[in-house]
C-alpha atoms as a PDB file:
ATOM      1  CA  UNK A   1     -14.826   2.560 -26.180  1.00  0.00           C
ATOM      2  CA  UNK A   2     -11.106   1.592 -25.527  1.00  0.00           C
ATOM      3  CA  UNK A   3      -9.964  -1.481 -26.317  1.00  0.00           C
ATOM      4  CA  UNK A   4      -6.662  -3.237 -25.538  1.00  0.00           C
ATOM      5  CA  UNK A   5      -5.483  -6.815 -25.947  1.00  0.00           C
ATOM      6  CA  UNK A   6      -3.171  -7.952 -23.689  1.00  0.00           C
ATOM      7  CA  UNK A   7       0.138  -9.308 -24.855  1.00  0.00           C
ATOM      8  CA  UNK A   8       2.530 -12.341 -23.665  1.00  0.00           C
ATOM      9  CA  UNK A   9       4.735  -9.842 -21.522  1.00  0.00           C
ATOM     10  CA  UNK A  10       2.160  -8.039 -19.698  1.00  0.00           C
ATOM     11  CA  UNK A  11      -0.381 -11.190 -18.341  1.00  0.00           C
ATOM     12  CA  UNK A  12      -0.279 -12.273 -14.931  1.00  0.00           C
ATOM     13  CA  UNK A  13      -1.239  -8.646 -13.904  1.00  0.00           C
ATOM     14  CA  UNK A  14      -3.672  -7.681 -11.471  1.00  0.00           C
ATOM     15  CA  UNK A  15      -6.252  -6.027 -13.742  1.00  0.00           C
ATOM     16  CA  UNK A  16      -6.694  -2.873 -11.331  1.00  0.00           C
ATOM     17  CA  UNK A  17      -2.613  -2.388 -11.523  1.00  0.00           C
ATOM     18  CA  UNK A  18      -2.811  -2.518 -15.509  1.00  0.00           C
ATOM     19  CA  UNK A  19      -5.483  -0.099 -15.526  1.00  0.00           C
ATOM     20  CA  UNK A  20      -4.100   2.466 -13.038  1.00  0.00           C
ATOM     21  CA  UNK A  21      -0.446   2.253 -14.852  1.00  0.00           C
ATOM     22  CA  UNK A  22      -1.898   2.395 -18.154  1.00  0.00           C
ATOM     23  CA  UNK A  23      -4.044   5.225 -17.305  1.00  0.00           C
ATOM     24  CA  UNK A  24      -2.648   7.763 -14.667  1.00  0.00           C
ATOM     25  CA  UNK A  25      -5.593  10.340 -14.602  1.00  0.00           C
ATOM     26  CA  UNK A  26      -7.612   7.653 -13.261  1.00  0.00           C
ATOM     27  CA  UNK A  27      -7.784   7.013  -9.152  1.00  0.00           C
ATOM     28  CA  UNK A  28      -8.047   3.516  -7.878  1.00  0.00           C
ATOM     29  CA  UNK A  29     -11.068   4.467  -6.425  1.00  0.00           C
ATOM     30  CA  UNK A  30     -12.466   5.269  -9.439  1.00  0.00           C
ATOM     31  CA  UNK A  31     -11.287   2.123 -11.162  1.00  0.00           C
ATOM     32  CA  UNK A  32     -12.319  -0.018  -8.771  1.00  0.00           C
ATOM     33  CA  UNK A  33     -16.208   1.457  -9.271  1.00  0.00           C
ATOM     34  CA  UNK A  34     -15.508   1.680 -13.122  1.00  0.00           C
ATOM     35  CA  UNK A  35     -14.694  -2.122 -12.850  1.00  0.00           C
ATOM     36  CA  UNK A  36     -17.700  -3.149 -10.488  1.00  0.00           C
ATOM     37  CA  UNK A  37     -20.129  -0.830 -12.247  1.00  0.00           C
ATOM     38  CA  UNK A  38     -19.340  -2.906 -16.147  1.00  0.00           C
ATOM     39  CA  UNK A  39     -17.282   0.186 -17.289  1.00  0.00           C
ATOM     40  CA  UNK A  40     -14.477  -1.633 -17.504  1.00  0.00           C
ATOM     41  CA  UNK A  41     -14.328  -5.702 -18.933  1.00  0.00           C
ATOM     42  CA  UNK A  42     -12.612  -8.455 -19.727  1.00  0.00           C
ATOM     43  CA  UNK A  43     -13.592 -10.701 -22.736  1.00  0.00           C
ATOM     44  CA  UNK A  44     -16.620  -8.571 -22.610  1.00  0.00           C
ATOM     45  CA  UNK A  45     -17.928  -9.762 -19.439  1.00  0.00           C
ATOM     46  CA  UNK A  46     -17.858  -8.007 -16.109  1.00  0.00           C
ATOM     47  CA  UNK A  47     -14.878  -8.882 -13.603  1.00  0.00           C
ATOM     48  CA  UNK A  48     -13.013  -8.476 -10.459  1.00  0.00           C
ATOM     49  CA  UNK A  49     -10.768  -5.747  -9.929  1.00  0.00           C
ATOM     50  CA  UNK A  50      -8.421  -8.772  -8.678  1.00  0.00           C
ATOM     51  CA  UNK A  51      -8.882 -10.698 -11.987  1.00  0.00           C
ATOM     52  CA  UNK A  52      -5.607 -12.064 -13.204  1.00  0.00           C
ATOM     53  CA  UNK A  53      -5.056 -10.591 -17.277  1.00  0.00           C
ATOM     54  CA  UNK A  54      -3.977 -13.721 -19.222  1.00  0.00           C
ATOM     55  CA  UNK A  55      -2.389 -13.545 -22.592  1.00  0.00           C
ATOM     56  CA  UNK A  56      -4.921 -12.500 -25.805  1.00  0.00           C
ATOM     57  CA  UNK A  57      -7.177 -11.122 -23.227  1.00  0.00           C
ATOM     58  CA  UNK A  58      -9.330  -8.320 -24.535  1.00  0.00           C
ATOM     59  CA  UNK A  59     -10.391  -5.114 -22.235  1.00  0.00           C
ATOM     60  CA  UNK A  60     -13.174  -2.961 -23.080  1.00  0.00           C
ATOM     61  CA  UNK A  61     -13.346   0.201 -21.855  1.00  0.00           C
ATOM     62  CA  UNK A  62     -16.153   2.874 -21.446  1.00  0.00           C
ATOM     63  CA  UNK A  63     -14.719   5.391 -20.432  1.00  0.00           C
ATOM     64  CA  UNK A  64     -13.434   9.139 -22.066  1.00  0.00           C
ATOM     65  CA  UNK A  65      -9.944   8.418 -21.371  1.00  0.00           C
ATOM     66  CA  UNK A  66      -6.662   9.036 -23.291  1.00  0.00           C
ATOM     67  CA  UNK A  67      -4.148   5.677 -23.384  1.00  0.00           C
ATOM     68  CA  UNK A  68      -0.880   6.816 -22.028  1.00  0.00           C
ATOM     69  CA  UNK A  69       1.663   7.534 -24.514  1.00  0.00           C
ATOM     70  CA  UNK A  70       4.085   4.545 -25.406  1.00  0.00           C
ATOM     71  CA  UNK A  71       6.977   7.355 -26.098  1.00  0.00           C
ATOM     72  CA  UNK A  72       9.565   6.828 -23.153  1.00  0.00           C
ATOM     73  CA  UNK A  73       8.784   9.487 -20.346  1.00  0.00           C
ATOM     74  CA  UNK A  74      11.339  10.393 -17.893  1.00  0.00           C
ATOM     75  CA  UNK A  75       8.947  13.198 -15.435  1.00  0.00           C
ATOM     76  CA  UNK A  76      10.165  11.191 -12.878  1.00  0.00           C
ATOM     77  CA  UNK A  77      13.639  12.652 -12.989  1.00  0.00           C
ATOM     78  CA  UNK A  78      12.424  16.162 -11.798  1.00  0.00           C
ATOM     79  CA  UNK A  79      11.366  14.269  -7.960  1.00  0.00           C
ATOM     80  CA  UNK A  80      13.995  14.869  -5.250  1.00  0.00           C
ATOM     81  CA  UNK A  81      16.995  13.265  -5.006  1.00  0.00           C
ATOM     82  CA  UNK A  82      16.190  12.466  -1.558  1.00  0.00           C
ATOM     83  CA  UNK A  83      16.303   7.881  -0.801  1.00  0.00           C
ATOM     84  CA  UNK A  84      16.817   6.252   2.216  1.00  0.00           C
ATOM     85  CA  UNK A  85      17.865   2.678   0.920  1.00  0.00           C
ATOM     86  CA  UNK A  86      17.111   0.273   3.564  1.00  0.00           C
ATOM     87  CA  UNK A  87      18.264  -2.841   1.363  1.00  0.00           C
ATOM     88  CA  UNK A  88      18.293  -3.584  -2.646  1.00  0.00           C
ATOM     89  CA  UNK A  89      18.508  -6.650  -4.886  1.00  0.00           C
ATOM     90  CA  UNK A  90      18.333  -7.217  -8.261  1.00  0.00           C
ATOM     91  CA  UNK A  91      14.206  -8.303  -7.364  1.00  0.00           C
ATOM     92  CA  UNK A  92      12.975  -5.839  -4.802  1.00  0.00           C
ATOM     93  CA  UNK A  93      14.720  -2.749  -2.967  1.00  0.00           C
ATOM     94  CA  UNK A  94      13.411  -1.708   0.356  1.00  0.00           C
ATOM     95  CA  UNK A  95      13.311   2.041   1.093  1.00  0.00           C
ATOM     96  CA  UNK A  96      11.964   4.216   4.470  1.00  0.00           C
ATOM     97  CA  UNK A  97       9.501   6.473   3.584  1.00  0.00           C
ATOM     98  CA  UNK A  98       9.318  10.064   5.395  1.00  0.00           C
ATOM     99  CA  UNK A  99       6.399  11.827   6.197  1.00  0.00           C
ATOM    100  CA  UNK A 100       4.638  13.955   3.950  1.00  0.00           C
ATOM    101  CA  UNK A 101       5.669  11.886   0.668  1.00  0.00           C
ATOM    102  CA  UNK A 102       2.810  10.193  -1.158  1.00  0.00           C
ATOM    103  CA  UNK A 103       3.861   6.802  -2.527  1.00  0.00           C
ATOM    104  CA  UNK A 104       1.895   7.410  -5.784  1.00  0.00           C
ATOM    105  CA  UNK A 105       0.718  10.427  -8.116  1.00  0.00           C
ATOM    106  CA  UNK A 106      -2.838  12.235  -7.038  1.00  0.00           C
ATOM    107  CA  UNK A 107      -4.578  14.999  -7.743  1.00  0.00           C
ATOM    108  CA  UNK A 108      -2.419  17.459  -5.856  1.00  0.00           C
ATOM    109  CA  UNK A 109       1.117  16.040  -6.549  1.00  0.00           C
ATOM    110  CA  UNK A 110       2.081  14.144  -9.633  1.00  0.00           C
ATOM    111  CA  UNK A 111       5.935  14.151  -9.843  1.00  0.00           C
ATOM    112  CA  UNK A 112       7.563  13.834  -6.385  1.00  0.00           C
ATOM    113  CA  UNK A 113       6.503  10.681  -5.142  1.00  0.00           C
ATOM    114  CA  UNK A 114       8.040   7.808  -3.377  1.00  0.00           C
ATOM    115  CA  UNK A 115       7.452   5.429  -6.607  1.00  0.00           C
ATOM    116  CA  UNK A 116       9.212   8.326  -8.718  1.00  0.00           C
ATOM    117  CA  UNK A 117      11.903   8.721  -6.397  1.00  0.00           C
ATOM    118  CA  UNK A 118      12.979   4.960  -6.675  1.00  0.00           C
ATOM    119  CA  UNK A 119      12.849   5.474 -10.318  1.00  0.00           C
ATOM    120  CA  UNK A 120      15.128   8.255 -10.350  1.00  0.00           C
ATOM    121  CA  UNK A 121      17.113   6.838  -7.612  1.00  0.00           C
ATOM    122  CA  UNK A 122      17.621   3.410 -10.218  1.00  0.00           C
ATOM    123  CA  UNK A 123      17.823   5.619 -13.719  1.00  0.00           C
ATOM    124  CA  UNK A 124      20.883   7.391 -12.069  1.00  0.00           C
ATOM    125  CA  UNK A 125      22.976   4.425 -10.980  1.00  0.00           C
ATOM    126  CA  UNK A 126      22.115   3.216 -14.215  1.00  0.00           C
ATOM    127  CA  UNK A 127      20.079   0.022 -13.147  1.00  0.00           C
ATOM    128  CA  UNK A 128      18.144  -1.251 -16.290  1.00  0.00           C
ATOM    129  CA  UNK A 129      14.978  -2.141 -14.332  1.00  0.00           C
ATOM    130  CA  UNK A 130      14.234   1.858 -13.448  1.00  0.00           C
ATOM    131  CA  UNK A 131      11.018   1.667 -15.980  1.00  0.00           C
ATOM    132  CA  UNK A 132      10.030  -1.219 -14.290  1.00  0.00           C
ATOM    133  CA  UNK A 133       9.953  -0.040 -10.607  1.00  0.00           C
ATOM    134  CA  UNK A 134       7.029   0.060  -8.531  1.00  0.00           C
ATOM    135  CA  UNK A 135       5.964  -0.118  -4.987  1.00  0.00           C
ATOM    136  CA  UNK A 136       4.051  -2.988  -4.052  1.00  0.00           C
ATOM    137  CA  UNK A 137       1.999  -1.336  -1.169  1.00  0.00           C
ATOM    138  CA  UNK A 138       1.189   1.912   0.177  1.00  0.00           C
ATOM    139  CA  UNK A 139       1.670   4.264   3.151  1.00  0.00           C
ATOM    140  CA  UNK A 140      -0.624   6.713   4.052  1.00  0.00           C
ATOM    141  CA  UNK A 141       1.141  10.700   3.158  1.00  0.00           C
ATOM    142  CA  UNK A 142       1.808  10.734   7.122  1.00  0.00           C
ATOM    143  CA  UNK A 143       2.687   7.416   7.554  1.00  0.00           C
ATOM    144  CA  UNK A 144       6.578   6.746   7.969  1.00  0.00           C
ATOM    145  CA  UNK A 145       8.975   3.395   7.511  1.00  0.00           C
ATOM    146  CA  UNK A 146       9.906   0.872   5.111  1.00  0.00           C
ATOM    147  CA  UNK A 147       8.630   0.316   1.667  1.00  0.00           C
ATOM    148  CA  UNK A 148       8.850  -2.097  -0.902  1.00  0.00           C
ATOM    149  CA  UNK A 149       9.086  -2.077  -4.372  1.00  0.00           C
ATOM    150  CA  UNK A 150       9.579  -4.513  -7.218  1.00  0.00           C
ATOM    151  CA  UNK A 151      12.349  -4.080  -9.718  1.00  0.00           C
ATOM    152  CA  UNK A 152      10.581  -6.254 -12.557  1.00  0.00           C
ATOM    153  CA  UNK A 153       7.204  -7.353 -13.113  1.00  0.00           C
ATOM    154  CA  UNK A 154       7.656 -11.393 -11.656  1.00  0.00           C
ATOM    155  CA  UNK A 155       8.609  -9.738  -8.886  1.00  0.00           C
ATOM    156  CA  UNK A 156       6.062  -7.334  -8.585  1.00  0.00           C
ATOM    157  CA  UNK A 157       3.192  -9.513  -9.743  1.00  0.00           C
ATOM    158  CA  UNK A 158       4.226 -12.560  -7.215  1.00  0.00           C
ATOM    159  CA  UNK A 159       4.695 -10.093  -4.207  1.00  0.00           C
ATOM    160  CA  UNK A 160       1.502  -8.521  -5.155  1.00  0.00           C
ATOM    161  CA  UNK A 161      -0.241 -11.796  -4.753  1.00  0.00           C
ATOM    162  CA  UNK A 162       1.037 -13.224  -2.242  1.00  0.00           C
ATOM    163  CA  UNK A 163       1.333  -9.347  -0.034  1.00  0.00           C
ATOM    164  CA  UNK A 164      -1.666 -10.136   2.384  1.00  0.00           C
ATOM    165  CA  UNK A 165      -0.783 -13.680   3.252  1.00  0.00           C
ATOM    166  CA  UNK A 166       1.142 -15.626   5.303  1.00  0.00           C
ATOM    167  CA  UNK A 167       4.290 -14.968   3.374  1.00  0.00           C
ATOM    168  CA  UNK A 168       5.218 -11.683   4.384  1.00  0.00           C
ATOM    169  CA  UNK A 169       4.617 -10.228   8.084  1.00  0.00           C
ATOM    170  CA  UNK A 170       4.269  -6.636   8.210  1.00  0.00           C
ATOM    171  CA  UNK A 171       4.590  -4.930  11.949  1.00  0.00           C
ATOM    172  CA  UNK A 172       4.477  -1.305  13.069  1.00  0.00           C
ATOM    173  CA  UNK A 173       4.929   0.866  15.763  1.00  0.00           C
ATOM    174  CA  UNK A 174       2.478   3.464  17.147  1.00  0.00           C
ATOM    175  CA  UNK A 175       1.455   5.322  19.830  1.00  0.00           C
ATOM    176  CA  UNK A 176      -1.882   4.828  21.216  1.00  0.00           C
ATOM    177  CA  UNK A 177      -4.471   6.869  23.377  1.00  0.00           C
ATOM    178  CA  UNK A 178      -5.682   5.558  26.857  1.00  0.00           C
ATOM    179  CA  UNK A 179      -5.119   2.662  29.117  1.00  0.00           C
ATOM    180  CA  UNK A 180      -5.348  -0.522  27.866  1.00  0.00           C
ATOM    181  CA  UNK A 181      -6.516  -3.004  29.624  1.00  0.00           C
ATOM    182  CA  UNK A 182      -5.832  -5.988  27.057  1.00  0.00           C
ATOM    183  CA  UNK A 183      -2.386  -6.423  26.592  1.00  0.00           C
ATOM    184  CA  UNK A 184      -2.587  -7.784  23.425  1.00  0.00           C
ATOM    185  CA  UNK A 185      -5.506  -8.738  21.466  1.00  0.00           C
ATOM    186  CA  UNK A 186      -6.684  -9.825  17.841  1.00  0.00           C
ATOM    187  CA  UNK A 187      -9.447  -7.723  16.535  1.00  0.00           C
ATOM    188  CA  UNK A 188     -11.453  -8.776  13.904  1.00  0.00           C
ATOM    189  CA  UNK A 189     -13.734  -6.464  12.081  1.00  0.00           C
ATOM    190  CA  UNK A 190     -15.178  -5.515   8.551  1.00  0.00           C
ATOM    191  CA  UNK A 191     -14.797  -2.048   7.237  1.00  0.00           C
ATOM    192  CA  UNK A 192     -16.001   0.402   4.275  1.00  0.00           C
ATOM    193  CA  UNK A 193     -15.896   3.416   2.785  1.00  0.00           C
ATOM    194  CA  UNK A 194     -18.599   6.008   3.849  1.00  0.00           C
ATOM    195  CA  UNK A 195     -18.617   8.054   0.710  1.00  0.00           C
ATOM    196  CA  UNK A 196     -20.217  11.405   1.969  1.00  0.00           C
ATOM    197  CA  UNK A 197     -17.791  11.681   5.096  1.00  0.00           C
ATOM    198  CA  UNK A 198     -14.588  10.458   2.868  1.00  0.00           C
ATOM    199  CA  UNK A 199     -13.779   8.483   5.954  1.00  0.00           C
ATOM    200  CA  UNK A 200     -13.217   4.671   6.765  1.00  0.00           C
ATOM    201  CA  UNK A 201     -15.506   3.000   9.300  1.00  0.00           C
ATOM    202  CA  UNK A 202     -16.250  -0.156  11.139  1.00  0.00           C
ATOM    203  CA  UNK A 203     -19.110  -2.597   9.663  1.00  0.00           C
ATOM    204  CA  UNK A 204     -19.433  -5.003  12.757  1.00  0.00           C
ATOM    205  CA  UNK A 205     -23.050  -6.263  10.883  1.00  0.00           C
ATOM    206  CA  UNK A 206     -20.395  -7.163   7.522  1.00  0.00           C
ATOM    207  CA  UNK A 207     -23.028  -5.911   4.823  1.00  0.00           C
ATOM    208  CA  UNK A 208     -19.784  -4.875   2.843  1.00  0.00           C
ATOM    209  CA  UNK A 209     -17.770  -7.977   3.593  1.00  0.00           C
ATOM    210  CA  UNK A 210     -14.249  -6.613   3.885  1.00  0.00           C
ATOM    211  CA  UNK A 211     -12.757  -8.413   6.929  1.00  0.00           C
ATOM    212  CA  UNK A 212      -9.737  -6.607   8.103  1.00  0.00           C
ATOM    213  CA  UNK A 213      -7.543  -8.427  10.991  1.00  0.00           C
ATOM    214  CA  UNK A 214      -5.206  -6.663  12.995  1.00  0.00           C
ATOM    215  CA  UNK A 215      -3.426  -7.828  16.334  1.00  0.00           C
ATOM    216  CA  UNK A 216      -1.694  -6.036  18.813  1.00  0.00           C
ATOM    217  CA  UNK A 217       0.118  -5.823  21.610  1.00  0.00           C
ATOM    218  CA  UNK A 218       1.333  -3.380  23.942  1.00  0.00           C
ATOM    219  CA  UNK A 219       5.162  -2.888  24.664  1.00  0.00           C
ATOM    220  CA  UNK A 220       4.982   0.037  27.268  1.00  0.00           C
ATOM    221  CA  UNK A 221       2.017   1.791  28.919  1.00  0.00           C
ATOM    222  CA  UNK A 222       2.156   5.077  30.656  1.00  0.00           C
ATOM    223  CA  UNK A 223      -0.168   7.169  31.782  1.00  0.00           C
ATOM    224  CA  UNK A 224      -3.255   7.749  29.086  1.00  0.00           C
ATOM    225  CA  UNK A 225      -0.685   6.874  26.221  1.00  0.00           C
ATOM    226  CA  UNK A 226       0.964   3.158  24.679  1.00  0.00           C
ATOM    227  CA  UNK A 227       3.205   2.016  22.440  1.00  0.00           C
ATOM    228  CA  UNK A 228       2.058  -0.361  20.356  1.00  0.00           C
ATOM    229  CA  UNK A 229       3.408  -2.716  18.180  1.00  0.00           C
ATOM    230  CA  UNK A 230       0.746  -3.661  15.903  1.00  0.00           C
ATOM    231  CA  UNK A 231       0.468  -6.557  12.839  1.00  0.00           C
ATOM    232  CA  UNK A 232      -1.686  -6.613   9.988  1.00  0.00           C
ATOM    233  CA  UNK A 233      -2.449  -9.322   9.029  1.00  0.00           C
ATOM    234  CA  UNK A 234      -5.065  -7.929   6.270  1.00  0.00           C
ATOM    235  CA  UNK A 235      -4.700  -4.826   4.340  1.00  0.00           C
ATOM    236  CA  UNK A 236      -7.174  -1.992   3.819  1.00  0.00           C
ATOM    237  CA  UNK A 237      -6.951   1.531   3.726  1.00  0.00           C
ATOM    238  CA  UNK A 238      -6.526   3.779   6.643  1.00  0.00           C
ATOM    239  CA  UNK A 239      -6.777  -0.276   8.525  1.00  0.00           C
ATOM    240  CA  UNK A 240      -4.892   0.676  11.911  1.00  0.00           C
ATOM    241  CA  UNK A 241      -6.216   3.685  12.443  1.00  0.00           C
ATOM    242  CA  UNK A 242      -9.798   2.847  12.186  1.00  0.00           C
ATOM    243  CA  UNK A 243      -9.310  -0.466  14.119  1.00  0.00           C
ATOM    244  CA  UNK A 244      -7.762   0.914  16.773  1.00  0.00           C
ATOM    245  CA  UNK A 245     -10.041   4.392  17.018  1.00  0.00           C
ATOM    246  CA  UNK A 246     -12.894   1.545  16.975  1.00  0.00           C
ATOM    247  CA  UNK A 247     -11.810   0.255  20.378  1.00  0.00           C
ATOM    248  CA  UNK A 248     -11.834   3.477  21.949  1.00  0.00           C
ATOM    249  CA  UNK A 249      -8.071   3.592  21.468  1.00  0.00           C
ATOM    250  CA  UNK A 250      -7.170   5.828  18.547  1.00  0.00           C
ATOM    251  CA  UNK A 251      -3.211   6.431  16.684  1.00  0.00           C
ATOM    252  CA  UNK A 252      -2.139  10.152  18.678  1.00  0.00           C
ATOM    253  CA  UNK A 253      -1.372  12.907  16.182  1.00  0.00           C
ATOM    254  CA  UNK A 254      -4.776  11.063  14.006  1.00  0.00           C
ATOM    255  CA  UNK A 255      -6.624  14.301  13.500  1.00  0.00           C
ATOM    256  CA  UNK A 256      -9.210  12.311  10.887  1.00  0.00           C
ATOM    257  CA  UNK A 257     -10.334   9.363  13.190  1.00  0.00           C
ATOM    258  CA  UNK A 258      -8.732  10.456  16.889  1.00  0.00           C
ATOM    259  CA  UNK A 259     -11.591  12.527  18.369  1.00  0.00           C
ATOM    260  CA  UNK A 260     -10.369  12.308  22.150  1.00  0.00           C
ATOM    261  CA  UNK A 261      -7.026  13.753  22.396  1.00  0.00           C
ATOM    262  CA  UNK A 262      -3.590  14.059  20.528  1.00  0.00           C
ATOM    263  CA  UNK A 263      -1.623  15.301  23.208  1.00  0.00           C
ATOM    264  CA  UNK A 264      -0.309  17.763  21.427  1.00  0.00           C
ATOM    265  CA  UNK A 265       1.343  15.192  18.344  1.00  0.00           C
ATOM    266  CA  UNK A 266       0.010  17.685  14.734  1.00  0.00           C
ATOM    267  CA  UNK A 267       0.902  13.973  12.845  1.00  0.00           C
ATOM    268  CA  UNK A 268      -0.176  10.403  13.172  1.00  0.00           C
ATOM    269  CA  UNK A 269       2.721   8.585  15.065  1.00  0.00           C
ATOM    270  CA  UNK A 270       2.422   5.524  13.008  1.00  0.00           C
ATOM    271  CA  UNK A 271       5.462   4.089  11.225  1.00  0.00           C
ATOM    272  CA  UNK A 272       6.155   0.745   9.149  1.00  0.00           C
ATOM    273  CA  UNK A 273       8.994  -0.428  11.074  1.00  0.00           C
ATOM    274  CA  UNK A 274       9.367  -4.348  10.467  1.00  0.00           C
ATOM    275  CA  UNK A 275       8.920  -7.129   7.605  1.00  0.00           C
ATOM    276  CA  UNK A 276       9.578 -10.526   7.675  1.00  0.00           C
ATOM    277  CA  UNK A 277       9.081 -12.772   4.208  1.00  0.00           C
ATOM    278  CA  UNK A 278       8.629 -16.318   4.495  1.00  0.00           C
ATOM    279  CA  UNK A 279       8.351 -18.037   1.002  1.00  0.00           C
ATOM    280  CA  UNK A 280       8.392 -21.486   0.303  1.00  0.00           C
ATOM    281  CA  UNK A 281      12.204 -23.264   0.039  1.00  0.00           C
ATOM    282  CA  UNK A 282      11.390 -23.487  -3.932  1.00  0.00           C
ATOM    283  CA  UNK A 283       9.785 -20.313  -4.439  1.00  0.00           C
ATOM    284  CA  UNK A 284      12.472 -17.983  -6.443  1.00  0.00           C
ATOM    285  CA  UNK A 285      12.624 -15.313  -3.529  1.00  0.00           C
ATOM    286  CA  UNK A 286      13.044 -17.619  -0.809  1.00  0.00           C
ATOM    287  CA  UNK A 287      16.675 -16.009  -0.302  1.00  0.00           C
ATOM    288  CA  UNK A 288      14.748 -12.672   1.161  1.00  0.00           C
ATOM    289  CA  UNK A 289      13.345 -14.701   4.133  1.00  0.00           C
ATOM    290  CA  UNK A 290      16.928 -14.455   5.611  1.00  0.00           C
ATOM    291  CA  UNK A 291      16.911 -10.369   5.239  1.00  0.00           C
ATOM    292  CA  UNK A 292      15.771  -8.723   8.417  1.00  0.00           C
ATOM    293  CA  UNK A 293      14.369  -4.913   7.827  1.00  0.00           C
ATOM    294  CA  UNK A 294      13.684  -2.883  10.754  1.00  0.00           C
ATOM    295  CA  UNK A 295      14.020   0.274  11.349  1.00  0.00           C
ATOM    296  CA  UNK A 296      15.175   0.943  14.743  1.00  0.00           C
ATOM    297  CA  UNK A 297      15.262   4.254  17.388  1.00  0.00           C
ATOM    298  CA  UNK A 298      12.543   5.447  16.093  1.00  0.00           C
ATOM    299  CA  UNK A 299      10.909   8.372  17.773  1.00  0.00           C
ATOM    300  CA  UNK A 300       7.552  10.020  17.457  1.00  0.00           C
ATOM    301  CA  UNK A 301       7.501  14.115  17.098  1.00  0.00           C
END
């Protein structure tokens, strides 16, 4: 068993962020089960993988694991040199992510990332927050547009908590099979992971009670193809392109979930192009609800 007790400087954290920095060879799929399944607790007592660490808090761990080295590391510095900076601040900086970067080490790439490229991108121009960095959300490998990441842990934990709510809008564009004949619609759905198939899928009987909540509508129709502009207003993995394969309407260039035609698109054309914060007058990044990041001409190849 592992055991670590948090200090003053690290509570606040989501306890499935802690884990995952604290211990890279481990997926957040498998922490999420490790947490759910009692290998991982708090205060010795089984948790959520949402639970908030507090200061003096003590985490057990069953697992064969080695605790990542508190000597600095700087394997970030071999990603590419390659950032498109959208907009930065001494809280957050905003990048556009191309296709075929992962946002976060796996199993097949553990250097070049997007999170490692901000790093490198801060170390360089000598910003003091580089360690700090990270990306608040993800974008599927193929999935293009803008990004955010923290530059200090406030930041990160507050836009971490507050990422799925009301607070920040996220909107993106994508191209959709078929004719629709809604023009714009609110679906509402639960969805879950079926294991053996590695794929997403709609639970319309919610047995797994994770409610995803996209809406939609559609700019310009032609022929059997749209463009969509699409907000979600929940956030699960692989969310758009499950809801909108569910509906007999899947992303073109989706070879995992699109089984009716791609027209010829080899790559989901899916990109992140719009967020909008709105925080509270007294919350300490109200100032970002002016900002307007959106990445415009955008077209799908």
């Amino acid at each position: 068993m592992i055991q670590i007790f948090i200090k003053k400087e690290e509570e606040n954290q989501i306890l499935k962020d802690f884990i995952s920095k604290s211990f890279k060879e481990l997926s957040l799929s498998k922490i999420s089960k490790s947490i759910k399944n009692g290998d991982i607790k708090v205060n010795h007592k089984k948790t959520t993988w949402n639970y908030k660490l507090q200061e003096n808090d003590s985490l057990q761990i069953f697992l064969r694991l080695k605790p990542i080295k508190k000597e600095l590391k700087l394997n970030f510095l071999e990603a590419k040199p390659i950032l498109n900076v959208i907009y930065e601040d001494k809280n957050i900086i905003v990048v556009n992510k191309p296709r075929g970067l992962i946002c976060q080490p796996d199993k097949n790439e553990k250097i070049d990332t997007l999170n490692n490229r901000i790093k490198k991108y801060l170390y360089e121009k000598k910003d003091k927050n580089y360690l700090e960095a990270n990306l608040c959300h993800r974008l599927d490998k193929y999935t293009t547009g803008l990004c955010v990441a923290a530059k200090n842990q406030k930041t990160l934990t507050e836009l971490n908590n507050l990422w799925n709510t009301e607070a920040v809008s996220k909107y993106y564009l994508c191209l959709c099979y078929g004719k629709f004949k809604k023009k714009s619609d609110t679906l509402k759905d639960f969805i879950f992971l079926n294991e053996e198939k590695q794929i997403m899928e709609i639970d319309r009987e919610n047995k797994f009670n994770k409610e995803i909540i996209t809406k939609y509508r559609v700019i310009e129709q032609k022929k059997d193809m749209a463009l969509l502009e699409i907000q979600l207003l929940t956030g699960k993995k692989h969310q758009i392109r499950v809801h909108m394969a569910s509906i007999g309407h899947p992303v073109l260039g989706d070879t995992k979930y699109n089984k009716k035609g791609n027209f010829g698109f080899q790559f989901p054309c899916l990109t992140s192009y719009k967020i909008k914060f709105n925080f509270d007058k007294n919350h300490f990044l109200h100032y970002l609800n002016k900002l307007n990041l959106e990445v415009k001409n955008i077209k799908f190849k």
